[in-house]
PDB file of N, CA and C in Angstrom:
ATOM      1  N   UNK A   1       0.847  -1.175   0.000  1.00  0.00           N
ATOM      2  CA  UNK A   1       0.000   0.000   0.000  1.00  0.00           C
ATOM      3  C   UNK A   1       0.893   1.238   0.000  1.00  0.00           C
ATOM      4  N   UNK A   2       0.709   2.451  -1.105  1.00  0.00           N
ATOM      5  CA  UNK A   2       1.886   3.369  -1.053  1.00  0.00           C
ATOM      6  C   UNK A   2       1.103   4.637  -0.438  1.00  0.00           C
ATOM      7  N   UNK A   3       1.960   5.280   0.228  1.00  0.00           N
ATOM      8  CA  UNK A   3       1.470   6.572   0.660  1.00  0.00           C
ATOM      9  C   UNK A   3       0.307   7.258  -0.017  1.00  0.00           C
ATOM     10  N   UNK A   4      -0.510   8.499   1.065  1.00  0.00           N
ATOM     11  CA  UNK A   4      -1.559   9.144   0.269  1.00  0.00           C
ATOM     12  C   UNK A   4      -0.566  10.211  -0.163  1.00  0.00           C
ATOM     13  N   UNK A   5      -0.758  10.148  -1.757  1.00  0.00           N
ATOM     14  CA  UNK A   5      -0.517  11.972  -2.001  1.00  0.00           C
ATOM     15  C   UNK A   5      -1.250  12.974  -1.320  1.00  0.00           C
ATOM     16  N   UNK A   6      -0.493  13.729  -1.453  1.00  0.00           N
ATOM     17  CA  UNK A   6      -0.714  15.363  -1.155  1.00  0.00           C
ATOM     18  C   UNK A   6      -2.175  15.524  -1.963  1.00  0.00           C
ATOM     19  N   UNK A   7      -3.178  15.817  -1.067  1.00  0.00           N
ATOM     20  CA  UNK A   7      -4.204  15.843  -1.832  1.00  0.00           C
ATOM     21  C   UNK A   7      -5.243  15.241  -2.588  1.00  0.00           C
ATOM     22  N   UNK A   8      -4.355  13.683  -2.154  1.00  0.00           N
ATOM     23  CA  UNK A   8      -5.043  12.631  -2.293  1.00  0.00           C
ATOM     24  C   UNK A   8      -6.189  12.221  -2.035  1.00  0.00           C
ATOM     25  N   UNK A   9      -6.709  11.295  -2.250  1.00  0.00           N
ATOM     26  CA  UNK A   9      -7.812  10.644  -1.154  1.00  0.00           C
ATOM     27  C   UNK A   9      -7.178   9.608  -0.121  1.00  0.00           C
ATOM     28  N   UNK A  10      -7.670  10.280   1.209  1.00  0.00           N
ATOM     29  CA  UNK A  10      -7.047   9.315   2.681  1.00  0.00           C
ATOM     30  C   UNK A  10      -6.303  10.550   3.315  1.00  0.00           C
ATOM     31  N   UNK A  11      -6.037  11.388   2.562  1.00  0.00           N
ATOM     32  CA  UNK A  11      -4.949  12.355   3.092  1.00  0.00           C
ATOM     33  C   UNK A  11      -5.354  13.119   4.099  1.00  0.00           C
ATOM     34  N   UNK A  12      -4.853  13.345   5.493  1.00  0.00           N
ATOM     35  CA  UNK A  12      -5.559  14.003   6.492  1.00  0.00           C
ATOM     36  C   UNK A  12      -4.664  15.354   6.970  1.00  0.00           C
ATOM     37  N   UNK A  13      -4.796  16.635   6.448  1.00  0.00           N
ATOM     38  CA  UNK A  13      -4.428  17.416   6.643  1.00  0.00           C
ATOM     39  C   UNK A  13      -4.089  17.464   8.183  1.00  0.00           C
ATOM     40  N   UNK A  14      -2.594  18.404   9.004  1.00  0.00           N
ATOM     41  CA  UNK A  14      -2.340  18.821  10.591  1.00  0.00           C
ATOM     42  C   UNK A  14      -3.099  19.196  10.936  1.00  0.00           C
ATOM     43  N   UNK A  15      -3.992  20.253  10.177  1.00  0.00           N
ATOM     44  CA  UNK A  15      -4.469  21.774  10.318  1.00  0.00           C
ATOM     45  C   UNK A  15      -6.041  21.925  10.192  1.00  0.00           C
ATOM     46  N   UNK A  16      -6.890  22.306  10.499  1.00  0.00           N
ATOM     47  CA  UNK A  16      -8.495  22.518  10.435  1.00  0.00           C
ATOM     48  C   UNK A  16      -8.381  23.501   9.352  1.00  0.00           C
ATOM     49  N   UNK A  17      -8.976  22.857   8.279  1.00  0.00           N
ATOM     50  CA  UNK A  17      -9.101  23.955   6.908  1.00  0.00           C
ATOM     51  C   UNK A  17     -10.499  23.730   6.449  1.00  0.00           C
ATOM     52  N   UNK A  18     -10.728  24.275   5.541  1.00  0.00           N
ATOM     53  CA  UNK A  18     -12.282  24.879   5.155  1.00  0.00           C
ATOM     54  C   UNK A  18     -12.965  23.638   4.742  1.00  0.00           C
ATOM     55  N   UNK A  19     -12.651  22.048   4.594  1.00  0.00           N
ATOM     56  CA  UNK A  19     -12.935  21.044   4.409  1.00  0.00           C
ATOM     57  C   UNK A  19     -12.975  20.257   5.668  1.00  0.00           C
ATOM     58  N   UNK A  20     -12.131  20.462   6.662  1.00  0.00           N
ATOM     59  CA  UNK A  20     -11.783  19.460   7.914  1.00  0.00           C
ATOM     60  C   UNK A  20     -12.075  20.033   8.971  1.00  0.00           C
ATOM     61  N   UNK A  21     -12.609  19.548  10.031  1.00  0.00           N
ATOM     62  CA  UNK A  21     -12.624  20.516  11.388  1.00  0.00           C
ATOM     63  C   UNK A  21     -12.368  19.223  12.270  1.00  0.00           C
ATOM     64  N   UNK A  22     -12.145  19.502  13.651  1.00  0.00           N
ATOM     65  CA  UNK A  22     -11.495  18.764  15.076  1.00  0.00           C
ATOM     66  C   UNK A  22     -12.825  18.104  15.137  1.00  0.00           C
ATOM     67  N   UNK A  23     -12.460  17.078  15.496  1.00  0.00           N
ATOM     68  CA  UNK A  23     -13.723  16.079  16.304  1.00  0.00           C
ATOM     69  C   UNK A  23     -13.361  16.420  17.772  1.00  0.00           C
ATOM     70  N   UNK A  24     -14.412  15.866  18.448  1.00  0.00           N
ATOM     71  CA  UNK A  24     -14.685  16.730  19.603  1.00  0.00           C
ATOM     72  C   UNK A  24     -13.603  16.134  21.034  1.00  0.00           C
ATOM     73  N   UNK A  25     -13.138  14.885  20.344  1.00  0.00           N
ATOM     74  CA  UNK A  25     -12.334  14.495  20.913  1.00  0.00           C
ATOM     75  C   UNK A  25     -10.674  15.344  20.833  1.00  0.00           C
ATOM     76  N   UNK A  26     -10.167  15.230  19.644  1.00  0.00           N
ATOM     77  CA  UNK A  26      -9.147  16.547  19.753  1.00  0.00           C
ATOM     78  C   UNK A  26      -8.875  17.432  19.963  1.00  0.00           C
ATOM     79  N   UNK A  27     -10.659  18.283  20.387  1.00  0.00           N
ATOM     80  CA  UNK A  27     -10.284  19.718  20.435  1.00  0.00           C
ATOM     81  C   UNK A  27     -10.333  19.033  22.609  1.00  0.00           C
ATOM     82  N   UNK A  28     -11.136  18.287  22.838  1.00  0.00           N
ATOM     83  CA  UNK A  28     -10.173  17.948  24.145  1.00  0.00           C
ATOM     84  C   UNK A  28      -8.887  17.687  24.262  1.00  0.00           C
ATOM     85  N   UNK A  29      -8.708  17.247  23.721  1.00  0.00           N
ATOM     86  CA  UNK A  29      -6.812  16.641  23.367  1.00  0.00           C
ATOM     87  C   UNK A  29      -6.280  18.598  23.444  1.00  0.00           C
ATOM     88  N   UNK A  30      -6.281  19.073  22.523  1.00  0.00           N
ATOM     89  CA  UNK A  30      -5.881  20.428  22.353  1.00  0.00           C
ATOM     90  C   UNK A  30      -5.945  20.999  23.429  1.00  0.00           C
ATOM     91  N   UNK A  31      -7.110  20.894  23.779  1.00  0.00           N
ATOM     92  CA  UNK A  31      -7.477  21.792  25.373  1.00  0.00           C
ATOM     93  C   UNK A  31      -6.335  21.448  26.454  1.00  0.00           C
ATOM     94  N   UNK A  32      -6.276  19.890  26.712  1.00  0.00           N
ATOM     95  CA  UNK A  32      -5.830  19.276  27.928  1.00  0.00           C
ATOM     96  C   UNK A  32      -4.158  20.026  27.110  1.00  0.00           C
ATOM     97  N   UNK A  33      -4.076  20.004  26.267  1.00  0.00           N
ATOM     98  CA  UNK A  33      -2.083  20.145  25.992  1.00  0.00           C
ATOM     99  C   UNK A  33      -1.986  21.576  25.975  1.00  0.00           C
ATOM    100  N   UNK A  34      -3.069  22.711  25.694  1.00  0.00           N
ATOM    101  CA  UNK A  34      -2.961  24.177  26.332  1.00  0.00           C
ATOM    102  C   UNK A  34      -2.858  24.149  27.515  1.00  0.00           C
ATOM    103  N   UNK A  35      -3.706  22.925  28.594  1.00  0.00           N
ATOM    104  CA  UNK A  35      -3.555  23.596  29.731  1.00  0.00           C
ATOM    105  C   UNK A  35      -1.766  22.871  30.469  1.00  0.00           C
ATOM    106  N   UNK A  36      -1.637  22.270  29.994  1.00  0.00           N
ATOM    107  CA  UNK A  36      -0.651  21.261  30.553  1.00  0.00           C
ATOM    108  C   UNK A  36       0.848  22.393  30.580  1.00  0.00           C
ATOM    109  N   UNK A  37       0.432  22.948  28.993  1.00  0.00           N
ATOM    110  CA  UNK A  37       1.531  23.895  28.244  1.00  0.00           C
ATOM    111  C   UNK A  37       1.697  24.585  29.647  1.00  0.00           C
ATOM    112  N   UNK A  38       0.058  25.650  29.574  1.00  0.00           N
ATOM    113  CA  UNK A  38       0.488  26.511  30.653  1.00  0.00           C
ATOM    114  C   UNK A  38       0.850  26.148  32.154  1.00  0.00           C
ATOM    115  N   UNK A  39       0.316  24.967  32.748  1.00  0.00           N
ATOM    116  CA  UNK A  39       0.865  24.637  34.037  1.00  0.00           C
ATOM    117  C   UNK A  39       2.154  24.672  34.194  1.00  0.00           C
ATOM    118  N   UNK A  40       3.012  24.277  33.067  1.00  0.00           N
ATOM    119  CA  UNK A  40       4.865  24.147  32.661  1.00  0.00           C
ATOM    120  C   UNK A  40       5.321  24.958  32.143  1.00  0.00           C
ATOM    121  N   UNK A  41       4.690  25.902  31.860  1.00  0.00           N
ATOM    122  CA  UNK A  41       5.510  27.106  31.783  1.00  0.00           C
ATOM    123  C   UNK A  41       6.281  27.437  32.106  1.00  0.00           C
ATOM    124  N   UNK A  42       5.896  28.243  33.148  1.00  0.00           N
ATOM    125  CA  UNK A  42       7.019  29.193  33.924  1.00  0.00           C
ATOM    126  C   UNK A  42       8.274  28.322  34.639  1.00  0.00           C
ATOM    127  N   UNK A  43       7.892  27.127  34.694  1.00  0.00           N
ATOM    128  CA  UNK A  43       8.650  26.253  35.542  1.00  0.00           C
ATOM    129  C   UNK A  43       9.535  25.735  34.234  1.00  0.00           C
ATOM    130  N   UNK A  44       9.521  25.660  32.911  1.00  0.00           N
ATOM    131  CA  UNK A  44      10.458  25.541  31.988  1.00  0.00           C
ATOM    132  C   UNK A  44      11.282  26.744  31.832  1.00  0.00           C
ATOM    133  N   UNK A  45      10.376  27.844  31.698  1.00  0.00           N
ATOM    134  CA  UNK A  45      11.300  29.095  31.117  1.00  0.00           C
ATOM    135  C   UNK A  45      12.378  29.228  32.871  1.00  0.00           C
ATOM    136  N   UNK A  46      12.174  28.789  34.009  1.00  0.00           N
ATOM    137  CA  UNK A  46      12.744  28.856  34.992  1.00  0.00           C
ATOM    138  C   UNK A  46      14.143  28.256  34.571  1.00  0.00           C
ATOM    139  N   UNK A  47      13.560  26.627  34.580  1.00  0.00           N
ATOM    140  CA  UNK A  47      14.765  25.774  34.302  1.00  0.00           C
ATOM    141  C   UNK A  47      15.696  25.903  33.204  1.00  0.00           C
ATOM    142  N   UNK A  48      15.301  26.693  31.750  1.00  0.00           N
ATOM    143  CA  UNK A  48      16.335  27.257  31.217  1.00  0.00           C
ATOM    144  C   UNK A  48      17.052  28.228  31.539  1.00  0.00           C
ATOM    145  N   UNK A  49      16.087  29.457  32.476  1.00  0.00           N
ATOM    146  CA  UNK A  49      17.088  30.565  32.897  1.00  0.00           C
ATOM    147  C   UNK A  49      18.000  29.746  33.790  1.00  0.00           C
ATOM    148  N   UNK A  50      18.245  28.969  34.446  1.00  0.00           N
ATOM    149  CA  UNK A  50      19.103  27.989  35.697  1.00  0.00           C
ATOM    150  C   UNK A  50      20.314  27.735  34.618  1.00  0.00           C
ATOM    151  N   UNK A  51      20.059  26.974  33.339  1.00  0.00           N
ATOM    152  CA  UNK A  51      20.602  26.501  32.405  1.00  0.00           C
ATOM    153  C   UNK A  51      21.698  27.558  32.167  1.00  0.00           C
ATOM    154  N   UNK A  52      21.286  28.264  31.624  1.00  0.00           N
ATOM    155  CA  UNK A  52      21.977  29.431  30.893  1.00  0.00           C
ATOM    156  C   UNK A  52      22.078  30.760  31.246  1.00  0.00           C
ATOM    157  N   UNK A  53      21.508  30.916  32.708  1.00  0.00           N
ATOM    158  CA  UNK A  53      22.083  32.120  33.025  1.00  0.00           C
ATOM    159  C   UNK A  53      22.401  32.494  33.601  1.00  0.00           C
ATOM    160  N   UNK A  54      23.282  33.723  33.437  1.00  0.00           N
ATOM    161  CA  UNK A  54      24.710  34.631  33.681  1.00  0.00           C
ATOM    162  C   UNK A  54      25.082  35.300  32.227  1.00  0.00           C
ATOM    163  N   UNK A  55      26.360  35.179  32.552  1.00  0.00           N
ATOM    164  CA  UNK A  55      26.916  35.394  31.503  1.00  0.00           C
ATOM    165  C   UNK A  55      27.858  34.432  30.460  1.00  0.00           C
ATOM    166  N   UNK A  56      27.815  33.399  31.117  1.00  0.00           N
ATOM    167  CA  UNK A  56      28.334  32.478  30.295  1.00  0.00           C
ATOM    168  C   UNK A  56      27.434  30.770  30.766  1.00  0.00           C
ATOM    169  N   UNK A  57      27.782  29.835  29.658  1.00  0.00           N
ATOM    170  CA  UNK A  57      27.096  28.744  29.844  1.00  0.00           C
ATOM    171  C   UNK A  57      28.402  27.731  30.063  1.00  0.00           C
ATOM    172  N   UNK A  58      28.248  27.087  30.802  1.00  0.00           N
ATOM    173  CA  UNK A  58      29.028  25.975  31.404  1.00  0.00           C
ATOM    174  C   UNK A  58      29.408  24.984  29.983  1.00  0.00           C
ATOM    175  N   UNK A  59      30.067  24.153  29.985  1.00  0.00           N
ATOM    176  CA  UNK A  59      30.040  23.325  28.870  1.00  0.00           C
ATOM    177  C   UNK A  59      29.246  21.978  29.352  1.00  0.00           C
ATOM    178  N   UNK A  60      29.082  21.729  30.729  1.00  0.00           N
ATOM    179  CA  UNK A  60      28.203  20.586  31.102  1.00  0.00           C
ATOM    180  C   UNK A  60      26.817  21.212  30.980  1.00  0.00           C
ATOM    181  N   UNK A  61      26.350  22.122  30.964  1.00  0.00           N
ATOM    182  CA  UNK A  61      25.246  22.644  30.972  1.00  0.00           C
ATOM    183  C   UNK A  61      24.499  22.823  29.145  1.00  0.00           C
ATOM    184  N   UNK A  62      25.632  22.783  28.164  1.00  0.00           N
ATOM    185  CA  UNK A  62      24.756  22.967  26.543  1.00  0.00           C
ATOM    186  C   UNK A  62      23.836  22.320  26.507  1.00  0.00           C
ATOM    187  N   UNK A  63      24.120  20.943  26.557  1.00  0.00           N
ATOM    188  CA  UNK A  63      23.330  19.915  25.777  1.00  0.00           C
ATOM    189  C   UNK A  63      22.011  19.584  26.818  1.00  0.00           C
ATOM    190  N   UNK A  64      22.000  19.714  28.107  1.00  0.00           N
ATOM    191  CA  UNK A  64      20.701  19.765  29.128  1.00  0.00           C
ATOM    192  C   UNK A  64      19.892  21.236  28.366  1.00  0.00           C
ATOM    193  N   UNK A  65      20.288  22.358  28.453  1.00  0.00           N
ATOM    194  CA  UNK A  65      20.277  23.820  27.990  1.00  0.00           C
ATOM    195  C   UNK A  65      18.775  23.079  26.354  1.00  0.00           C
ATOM    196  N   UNK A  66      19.977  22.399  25.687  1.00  0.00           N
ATOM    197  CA  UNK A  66      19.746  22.547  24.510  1.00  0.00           C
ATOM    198  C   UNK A  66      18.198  21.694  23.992  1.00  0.00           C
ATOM    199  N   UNK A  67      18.094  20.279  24.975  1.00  0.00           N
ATOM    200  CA  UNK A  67      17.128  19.795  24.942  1.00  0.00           C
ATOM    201  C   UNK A  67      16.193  20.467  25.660  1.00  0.00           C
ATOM    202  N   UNK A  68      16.312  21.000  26.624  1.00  0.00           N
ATOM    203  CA  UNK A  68      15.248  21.575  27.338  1.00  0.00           C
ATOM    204  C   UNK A  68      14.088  23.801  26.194  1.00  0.00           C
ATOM    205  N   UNK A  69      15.384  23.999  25.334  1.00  0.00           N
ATOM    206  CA  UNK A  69      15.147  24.342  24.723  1.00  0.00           C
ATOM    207  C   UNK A  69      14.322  23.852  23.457  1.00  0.00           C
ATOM    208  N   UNK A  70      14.636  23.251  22.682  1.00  0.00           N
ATOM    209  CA  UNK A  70      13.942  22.429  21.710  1.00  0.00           C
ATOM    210  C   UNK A  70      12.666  22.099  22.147  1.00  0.00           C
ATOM    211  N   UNK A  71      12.581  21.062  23.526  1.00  0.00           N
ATOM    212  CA  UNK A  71      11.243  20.658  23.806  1.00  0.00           C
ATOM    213  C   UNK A  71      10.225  21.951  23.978  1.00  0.00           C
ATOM    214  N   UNK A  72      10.435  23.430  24.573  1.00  0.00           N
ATOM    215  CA  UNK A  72       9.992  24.690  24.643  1.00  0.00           C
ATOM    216  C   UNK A  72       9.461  24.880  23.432  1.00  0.00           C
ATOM    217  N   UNK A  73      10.625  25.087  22.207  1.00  0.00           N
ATOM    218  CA  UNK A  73      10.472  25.625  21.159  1.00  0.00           C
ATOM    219  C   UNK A  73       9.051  24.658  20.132  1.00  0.00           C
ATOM    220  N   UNK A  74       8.960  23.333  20.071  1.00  0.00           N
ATOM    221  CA  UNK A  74       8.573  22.721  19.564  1.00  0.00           C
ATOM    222  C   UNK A  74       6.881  22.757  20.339  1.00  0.00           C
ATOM    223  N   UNK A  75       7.202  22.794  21.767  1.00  0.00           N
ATOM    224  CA  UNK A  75       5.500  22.761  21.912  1.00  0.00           C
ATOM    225  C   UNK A  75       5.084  24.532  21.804  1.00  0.00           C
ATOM    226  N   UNK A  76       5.438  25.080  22.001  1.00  0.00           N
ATOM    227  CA  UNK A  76       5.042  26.536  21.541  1.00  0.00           C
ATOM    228  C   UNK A  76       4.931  26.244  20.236  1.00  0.00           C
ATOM    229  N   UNK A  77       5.294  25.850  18.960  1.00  0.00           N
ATOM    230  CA  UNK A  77       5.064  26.101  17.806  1.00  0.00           C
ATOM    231  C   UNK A  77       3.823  25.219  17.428  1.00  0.00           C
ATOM    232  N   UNK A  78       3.767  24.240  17.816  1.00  0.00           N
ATOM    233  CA  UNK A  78       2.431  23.512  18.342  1.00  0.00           C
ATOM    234  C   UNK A  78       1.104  24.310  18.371  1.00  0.00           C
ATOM    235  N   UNK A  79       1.018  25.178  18.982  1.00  0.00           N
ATOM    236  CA  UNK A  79       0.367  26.358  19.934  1.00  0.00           C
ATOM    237  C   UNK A  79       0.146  27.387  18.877  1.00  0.00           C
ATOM    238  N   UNK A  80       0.880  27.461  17.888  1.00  0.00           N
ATOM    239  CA  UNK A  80       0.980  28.861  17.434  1.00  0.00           C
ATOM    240  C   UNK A  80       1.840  30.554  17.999  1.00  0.00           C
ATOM    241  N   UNK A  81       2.225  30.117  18.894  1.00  0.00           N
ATOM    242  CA  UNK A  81       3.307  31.590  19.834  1.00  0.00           C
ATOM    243  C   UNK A  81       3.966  31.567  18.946  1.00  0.00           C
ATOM    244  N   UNK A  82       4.230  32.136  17.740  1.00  0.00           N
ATOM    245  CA  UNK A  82       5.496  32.419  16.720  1.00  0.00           C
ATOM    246  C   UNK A  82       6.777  32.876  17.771  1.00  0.00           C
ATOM    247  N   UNK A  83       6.116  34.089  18.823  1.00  0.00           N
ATOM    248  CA  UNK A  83       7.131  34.881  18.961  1.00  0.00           C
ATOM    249  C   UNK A  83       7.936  34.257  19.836  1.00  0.00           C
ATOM    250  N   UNK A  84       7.627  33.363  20.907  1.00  0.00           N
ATOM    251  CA  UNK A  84       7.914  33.070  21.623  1.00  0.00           C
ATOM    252  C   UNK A  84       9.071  31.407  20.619  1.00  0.00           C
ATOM    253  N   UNK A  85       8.535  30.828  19.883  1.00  0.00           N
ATOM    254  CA  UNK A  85       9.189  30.010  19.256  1.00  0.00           C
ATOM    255  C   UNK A  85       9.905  30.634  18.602  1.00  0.00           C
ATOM    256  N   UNK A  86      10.252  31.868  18.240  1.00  0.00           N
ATOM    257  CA  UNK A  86      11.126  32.480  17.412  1.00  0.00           C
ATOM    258  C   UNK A  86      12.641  33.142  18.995  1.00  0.00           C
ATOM    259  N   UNK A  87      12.081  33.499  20.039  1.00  0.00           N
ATOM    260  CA  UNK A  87      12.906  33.634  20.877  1.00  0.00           C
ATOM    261  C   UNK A  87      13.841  32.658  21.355  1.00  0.00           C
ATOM    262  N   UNK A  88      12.989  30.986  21.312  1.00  0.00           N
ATOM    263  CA  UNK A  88      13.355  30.281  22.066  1.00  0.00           C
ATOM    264  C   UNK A  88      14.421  29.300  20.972  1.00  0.00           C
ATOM    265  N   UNK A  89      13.879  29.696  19.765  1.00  0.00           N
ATOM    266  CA  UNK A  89      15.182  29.445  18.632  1.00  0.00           C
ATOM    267  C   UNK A  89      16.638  30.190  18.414  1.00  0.00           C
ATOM    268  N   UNK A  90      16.504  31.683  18.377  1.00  0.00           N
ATOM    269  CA  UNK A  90      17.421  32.628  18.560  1.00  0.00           C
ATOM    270  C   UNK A  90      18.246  32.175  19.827  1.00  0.00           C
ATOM    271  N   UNK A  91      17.857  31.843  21.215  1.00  0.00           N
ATOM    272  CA  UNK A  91      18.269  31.266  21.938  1.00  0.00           C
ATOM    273  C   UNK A  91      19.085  29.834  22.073  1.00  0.00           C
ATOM    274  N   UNK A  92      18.388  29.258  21.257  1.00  0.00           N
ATOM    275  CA  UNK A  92      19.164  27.974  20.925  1.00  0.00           C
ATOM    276  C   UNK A  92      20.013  27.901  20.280  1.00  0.00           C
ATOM    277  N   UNK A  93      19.913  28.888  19.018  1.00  0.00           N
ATOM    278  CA  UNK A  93      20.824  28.506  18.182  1.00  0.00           C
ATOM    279  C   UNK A  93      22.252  29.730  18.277  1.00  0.00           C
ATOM    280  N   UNK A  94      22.020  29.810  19.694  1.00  0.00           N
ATOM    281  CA  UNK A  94      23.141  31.482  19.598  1.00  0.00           C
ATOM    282  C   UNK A  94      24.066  30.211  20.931  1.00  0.00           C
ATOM    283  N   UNK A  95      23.432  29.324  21.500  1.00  0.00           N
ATOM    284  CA  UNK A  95      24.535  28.327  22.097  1.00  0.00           C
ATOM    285  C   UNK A  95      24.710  27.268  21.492  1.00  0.00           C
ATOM    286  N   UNK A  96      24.176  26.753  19.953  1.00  0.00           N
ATOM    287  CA  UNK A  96      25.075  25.775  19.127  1.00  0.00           C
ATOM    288  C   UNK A  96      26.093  26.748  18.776  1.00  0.00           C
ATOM    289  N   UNK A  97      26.004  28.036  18.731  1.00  0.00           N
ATOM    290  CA  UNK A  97      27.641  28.314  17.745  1.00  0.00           C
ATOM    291  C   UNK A  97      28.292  29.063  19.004  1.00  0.00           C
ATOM    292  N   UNK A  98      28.095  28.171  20.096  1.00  0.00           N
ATOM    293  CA  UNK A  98      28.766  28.638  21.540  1.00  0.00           C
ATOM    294  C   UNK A  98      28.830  30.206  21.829  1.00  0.00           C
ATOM    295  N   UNK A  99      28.134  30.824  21.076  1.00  0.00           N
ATOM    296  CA  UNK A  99      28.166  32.544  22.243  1.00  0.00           C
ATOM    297  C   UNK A  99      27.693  32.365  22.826  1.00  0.00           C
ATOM    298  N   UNK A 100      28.158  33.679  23.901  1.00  0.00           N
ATOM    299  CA  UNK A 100      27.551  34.273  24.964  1.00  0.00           C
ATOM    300  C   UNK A 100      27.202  35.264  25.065  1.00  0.00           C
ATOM    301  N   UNK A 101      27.292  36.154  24.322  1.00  0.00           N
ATOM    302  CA  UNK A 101      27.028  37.906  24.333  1.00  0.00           C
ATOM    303  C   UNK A 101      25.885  37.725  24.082  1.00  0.00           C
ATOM    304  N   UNK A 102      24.975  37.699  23.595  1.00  0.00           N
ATOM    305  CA  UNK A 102      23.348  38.072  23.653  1.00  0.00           C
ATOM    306  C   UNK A 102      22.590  37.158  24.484  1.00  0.00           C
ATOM    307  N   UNK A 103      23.327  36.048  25.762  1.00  0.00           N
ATOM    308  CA  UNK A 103      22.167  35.552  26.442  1.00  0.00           C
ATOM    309  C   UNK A 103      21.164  35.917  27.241  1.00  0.00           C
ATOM    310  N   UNK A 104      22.023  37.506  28.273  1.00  0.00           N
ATOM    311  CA  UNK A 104      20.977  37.779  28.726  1.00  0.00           C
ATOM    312  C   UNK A 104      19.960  38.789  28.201  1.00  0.00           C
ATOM    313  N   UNK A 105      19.711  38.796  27.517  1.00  0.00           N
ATOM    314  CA  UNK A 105      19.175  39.751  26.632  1.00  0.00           C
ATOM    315  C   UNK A 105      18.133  38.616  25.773  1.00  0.00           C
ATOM    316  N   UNK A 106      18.324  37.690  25.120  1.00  0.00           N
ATOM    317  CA  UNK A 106      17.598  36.751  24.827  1.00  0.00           C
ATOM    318  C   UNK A 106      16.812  35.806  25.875  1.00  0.00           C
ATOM    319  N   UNK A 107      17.489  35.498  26.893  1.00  0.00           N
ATOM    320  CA  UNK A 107      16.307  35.221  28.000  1.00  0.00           C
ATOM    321  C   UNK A 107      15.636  36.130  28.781  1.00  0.00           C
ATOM    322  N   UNK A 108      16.129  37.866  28.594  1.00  0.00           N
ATOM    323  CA  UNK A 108      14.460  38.091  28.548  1.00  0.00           C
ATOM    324  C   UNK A 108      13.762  38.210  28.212  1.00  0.00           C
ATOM    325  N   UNK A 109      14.033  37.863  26.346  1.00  0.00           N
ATOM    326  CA  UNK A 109      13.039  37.866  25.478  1.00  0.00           C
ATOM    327  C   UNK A 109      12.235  36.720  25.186  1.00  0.00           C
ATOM    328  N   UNK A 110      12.973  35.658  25.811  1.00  0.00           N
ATOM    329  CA  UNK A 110      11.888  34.483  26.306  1.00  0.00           C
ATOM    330  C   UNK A 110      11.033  34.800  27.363  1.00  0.00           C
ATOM    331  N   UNK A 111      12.123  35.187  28.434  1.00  0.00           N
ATOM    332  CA  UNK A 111      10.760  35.543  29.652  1.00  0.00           C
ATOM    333  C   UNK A 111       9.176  36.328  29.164  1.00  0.00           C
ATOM    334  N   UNK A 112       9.319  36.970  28.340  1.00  0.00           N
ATOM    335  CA  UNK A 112       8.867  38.388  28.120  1.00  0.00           C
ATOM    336  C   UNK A 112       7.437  37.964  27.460  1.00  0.00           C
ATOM    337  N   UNK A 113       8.058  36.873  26.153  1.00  0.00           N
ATOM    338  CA  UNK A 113       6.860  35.979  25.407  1.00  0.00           C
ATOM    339  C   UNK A 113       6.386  34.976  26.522  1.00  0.00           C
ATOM    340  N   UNK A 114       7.856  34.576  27.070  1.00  0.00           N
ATOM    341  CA  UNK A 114       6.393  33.556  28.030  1.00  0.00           C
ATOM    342  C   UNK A 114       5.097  34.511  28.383  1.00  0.00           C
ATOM    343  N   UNK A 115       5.502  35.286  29.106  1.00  0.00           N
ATOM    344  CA  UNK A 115       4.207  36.685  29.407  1.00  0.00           C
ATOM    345  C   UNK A 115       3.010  36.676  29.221  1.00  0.00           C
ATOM    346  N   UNK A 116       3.918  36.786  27.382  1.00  0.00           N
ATOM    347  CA  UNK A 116       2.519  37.052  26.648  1.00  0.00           C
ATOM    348  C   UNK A 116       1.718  35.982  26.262  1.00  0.00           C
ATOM    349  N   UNK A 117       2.491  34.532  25.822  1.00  0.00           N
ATOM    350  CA  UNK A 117       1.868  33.285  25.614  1.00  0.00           C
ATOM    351  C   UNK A 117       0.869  33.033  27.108  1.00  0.00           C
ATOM    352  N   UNK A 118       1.124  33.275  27.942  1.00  0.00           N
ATOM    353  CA  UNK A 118       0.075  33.303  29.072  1.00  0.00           C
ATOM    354  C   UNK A 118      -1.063  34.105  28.736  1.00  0.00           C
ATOM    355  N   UNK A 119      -0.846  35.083  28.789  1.00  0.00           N
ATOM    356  CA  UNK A 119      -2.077  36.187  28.083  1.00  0.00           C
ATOM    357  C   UNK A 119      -2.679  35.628  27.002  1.00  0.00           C
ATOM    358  N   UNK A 120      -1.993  35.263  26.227  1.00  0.00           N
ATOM    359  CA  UNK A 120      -2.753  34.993  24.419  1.00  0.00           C
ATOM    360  C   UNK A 120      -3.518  33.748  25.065  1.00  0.00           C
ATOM    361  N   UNK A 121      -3.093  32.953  25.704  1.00  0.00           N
ATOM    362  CA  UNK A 121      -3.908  31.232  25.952  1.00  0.00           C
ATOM    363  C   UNK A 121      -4.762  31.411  26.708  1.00  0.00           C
ATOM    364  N   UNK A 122      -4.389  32.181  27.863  1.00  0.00           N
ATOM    365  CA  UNK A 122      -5.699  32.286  29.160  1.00  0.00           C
ATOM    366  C   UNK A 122      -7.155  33.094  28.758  1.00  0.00           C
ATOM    367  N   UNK A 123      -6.760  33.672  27.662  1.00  0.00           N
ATOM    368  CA  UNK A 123      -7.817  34.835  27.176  1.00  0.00           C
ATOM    369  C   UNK A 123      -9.192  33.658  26.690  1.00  0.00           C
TER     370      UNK A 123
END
C-alpha cells in the first residue's frame, strides 16, 4: 500500500481547513495540551534561565540547555506563539555556535513571550 498523495484521497491534513474541522475528541486533546503547556511554563522558562544564566554557559550545561530548549520551542510552535518560538530558537541557536554575548538579553526575550503566551492562551 503506497502513501496518500498530497491531496489525495485518505490524506488528512495537521491543520483545520475549510474542508476538515477537530472532532470533539481533539479539540479535548488540544485543550488538555494548552492547559498542561500553561501549568509548565514558567517552571520551563525557569529551568532554562538555571541553564543558561549569567553570563556564560558551562560546557556541562549545553546539551541539558539545549534539549530543554527544543522541547519549549517545539510545543510553543504547536500552539501557534510564533514569537515566543522564534525567541526560544534565537536562543538555541546562539549556544550551538557557543556565544555568549546576547544571552541575557535573549532570555528576557523568552521571559517576556512567556508573558505574553500566558495572556494569548488564558484569554
Amino acid at each position: 500500500m503506497s502513501p496518500a498523495r498530497p491531496g489525495g484521497p485518505g490524506e488528512r491534513r495537521a491543520a483545520p481547513t475549510a474542508h476538515w474541522q477537530m472532532t470533539s475528541s481533539e479539540r479535548d486533546m488540544m485543550s488538555r495540551f494548552r492547559q498542561d503547556y500553561l501549568l509548565l511554563l514558567d517552571g520551563r522558562v525557569a529551568a532554562i534561565e538555571q541553564l543558561v544564566g549569567g553570563t556564560r554557559v558551562e560546557p556541562a550545561q549545553v546539551e541539558p540547555a539545549q534539549v530543554a530548549l527544543l522541547s519549549l520551542e517545539s510545543s510553543s510552535a504547536m500552539l501557534g506563539l510564533d514569537d515566543l518560538t522564534a525567541a526560544v530558537r534565537a536562543l538555541r541557536r546562539l549556544l550551538e555556535r557557543g556565544e555568549d554575548d546576547e544571552l541575557a538579553a535573549l532570555l528576557r526575550t523568552v521571559r517576556a513571550r512567556a508573558v505574553d503566551a500566558h495572556r494569548l492562551l488564558d484569554a
